[in-house]
N, C-alpha and C. Protein backbone atom coordinates (compact mmCIF):
# COMPACT_ATOMS: atom_id res chain seq x y z
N UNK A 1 5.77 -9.32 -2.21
CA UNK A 1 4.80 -9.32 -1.13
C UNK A 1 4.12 -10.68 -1.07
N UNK A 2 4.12 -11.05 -0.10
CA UNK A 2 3.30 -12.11 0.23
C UNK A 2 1.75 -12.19 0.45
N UNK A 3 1.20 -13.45 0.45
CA UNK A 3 -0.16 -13.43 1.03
C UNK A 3 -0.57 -13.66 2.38
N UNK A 4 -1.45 -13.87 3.21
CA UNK A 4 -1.38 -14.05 4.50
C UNK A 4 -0.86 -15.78 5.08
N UNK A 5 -1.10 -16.50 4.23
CA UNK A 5 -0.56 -17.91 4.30
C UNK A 5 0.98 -17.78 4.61
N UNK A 6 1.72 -17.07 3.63
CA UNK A 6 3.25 -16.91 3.51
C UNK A 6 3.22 -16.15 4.77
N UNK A 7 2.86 -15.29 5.28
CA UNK A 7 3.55 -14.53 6.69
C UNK A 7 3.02 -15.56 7.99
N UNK A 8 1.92 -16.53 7.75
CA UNK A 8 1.47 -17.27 8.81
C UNK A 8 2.49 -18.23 8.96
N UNK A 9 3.28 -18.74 7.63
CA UNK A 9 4.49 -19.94 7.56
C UNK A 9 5.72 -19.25 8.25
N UNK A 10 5.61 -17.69 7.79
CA UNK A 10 7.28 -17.28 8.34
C UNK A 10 7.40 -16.72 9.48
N UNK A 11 5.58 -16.68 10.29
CA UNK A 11 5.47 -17.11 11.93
C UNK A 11 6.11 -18.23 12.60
N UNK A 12 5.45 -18.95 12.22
CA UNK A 12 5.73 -20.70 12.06
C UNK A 12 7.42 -20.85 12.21
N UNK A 13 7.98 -20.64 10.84
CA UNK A 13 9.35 -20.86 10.95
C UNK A 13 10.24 -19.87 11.90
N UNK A 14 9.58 -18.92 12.24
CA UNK A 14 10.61 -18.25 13.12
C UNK A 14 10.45 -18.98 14.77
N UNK A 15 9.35 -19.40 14.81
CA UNK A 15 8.89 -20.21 16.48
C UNK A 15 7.68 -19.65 16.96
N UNK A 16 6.85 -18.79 16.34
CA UNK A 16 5.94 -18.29 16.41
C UNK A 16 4.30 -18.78 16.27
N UNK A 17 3.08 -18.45 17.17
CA UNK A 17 2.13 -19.22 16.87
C UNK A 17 1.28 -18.04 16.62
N UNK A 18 0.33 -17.88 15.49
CA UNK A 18 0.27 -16.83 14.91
C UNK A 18 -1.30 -16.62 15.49
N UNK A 19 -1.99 -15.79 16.10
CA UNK A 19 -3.34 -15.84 17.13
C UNK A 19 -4.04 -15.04 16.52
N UNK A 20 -3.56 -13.93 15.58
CA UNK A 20 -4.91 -13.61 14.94
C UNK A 20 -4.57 -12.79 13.47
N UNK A 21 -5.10 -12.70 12.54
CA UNK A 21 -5.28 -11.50 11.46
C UNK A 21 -6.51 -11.05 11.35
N UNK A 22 -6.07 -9.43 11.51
CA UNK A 22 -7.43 -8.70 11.38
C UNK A 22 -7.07 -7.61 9.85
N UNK A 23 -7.99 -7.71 8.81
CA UNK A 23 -7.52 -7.15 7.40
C UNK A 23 -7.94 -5.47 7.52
N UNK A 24 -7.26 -4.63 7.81
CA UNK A 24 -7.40 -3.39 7.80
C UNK A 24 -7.16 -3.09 6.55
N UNK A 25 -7.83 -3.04 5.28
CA UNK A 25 -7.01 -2.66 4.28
C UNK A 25 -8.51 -1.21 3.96
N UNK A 26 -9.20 -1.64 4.25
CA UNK A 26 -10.28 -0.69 4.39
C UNK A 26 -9.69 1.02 4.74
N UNK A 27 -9.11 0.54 5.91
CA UNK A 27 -8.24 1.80 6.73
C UNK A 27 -7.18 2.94 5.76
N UNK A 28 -6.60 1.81 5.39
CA UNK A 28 -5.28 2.01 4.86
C UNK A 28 -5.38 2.64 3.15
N UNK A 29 -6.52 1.58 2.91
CA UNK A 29 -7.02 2.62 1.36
C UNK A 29 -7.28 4.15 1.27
N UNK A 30 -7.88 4.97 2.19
CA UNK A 30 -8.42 5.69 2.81
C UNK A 30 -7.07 6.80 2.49
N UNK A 31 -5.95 6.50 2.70
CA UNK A 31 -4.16 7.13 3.20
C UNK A 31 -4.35 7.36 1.45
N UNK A 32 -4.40 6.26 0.64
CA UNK A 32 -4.10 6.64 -0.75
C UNK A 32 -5.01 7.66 -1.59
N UNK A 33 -6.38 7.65 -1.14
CA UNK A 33 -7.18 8.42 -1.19
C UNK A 33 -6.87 10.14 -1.07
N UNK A 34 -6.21 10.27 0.14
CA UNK A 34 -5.50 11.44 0.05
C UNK A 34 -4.71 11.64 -0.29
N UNK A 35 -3.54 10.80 -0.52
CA UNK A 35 -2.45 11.63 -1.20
C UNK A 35 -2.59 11.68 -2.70
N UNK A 36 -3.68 10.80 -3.73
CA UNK A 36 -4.09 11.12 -4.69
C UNK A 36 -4.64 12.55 -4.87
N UNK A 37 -5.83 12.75 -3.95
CA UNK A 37 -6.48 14.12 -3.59
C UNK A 37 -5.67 15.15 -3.58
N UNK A 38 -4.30 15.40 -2.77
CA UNK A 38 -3.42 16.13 -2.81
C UNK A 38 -2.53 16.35 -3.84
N UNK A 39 -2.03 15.48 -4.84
CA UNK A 39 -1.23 14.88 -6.00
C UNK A 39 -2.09 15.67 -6.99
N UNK A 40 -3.75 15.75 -6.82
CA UNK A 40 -4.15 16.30 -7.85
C UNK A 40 -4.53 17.87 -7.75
N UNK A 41 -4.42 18.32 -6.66
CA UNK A 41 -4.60 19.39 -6.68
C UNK A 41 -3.38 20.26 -6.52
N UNK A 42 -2.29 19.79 -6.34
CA UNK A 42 -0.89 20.10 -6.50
C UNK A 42 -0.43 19.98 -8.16
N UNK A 43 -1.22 19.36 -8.86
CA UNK A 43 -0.91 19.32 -10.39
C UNK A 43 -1.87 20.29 -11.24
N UNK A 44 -3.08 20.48 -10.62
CA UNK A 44 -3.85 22.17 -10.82
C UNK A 44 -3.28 23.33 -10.45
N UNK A 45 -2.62 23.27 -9.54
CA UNK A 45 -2.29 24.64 -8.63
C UNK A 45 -0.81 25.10 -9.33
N UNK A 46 0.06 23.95 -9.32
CA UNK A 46 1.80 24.22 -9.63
C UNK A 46 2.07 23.31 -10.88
N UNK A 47 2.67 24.22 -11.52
CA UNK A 47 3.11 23.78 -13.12
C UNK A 47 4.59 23.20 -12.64
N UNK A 48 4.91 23.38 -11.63
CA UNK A 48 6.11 22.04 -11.13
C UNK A 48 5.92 21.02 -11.32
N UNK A 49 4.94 20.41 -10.78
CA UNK A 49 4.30 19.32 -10.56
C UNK A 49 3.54 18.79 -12.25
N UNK A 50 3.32 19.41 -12.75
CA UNK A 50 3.07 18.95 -14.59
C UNK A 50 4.25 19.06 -15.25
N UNK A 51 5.04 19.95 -15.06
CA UNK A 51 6.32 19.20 -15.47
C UNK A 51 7.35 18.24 -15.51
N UNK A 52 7.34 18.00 -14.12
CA UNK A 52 7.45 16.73 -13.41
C UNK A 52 7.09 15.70 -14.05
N UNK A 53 5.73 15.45 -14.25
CA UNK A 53 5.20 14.31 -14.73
C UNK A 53 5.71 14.25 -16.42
N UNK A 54 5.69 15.14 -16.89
CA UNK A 54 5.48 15.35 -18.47
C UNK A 54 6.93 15.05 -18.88
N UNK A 55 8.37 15.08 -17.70
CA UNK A 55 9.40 14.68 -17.93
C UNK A 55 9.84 13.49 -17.87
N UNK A 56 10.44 12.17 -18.89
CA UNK A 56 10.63 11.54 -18.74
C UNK A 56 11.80 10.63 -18.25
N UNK A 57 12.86 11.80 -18.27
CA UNK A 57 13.70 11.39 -17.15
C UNK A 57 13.74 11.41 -15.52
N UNK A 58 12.40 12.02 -15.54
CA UNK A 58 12.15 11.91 -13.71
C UNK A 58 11.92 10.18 -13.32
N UNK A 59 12.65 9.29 -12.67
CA UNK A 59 12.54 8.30 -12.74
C UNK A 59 11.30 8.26 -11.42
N UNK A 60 11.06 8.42 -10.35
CA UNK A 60 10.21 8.39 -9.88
C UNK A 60 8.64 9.25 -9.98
N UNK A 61 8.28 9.42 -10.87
CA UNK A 61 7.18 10.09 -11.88
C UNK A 61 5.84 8.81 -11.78
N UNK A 62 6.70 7.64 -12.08
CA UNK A 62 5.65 6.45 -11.93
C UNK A 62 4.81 6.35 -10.65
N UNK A 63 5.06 6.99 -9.66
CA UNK A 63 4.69 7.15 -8.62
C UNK A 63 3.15 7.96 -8.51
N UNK A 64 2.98 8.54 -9.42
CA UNK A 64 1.49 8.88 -9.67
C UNK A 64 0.62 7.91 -9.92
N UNK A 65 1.03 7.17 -11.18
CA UNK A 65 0.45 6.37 -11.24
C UNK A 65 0.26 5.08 -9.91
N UNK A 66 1.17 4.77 -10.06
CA UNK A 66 1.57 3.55 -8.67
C UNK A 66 -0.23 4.12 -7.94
N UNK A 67 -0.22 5.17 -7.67
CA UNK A 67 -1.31 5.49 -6.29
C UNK A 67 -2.52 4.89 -7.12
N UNK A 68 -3.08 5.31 -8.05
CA UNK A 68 -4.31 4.71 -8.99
C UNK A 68 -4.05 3.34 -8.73
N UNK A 69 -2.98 2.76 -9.20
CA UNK A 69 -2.75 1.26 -9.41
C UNK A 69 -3.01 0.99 -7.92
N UNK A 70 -2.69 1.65 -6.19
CA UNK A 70 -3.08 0.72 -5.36
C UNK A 70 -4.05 0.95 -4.77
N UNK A 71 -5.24 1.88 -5.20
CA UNK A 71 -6.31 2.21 -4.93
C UNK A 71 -7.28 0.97 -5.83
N UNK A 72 -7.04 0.76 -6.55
CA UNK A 72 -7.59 -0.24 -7.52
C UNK A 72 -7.30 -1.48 -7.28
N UNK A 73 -5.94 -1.90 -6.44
CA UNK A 73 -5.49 -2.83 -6.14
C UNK A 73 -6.49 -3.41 -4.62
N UNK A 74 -6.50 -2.14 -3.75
CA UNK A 74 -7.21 -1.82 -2.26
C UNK A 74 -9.14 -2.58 -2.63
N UNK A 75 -9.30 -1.68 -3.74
CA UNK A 75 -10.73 -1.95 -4.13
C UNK A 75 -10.94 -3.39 -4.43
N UNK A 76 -10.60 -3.83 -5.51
CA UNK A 76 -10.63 -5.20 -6.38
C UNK A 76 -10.87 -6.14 -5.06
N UNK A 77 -8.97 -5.98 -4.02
CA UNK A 77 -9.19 -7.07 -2.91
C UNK A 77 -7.70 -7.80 -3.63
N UNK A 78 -7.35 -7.46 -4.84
CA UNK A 78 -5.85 -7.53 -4.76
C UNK A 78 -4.83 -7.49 -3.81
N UNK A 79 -4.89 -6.24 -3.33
CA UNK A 79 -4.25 -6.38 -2.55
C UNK A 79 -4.92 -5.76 -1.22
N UNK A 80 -4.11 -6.54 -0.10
CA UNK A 80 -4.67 -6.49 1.42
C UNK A 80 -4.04 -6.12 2.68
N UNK A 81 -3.95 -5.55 3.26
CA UNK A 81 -3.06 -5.22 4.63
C UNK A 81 -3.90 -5.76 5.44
N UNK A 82 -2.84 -6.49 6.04
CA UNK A 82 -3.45 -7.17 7.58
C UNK A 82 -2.59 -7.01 8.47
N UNK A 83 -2.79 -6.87 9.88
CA UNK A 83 -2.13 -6.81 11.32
C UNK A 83 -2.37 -8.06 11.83
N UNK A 84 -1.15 -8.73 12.03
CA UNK A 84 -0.82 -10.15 12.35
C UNK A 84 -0.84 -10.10 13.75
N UNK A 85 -1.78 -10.84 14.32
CA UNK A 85 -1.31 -10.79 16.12
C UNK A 85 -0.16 -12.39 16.13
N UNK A 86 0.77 -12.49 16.97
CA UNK A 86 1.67 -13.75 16.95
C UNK A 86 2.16 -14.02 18.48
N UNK A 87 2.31 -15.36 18.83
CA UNK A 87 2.83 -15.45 20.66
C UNK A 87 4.32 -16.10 19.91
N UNK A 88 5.01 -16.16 20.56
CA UNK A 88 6.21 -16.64 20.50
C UNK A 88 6.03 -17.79 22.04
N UNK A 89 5.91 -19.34 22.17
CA UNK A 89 6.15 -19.75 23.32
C UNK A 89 6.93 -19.28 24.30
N UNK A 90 6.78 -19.64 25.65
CA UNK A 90 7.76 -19.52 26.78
C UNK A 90 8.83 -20.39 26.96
């Protein structure tokens, strides 16, 4: 993943003049918020879902975690989502 500099250059290099970034990451934190919320009450409710985790050949299991890690990532300012506005000349 890039930073907003790197997607403003690979505006640039495609022919693009890049007119605005607005950082919605505020928004978007909000999405992880719930599916944590849901993740945890799906691990109270169904012993699927604790087994799941407690197995270590489930290769996508890390995925619980992952959500902590980008809620923390969202907070800090690590990491950022932005909506790039861009013109392409005539």
């Amino acid at each position: 993943m890039g930073d907003e500099a790197d997607y403003a250059e690979m505006l640039r290099g495609a022919g693009f003049t890049m007119l605005d970034c607005e950082d919605i990451s505020r928004h978007v934190a909000r999405t992880w918020w719930v599916c944590l919320r849901r993740a945890a009450t799906r691990l109270i409710a169904d012993d699927r879902y604790r087994r799941f985790l407690r197995n270590r050949g489930e290769r996508d299991r890390i995925f619980a975690l992952t959500m902590v890690r980008l809620l923390i990532a969202y907070r800090t300012g690590a990491v950022r989502y932005c909506l790039l506005t861009a013109r392409r000349p005539d």
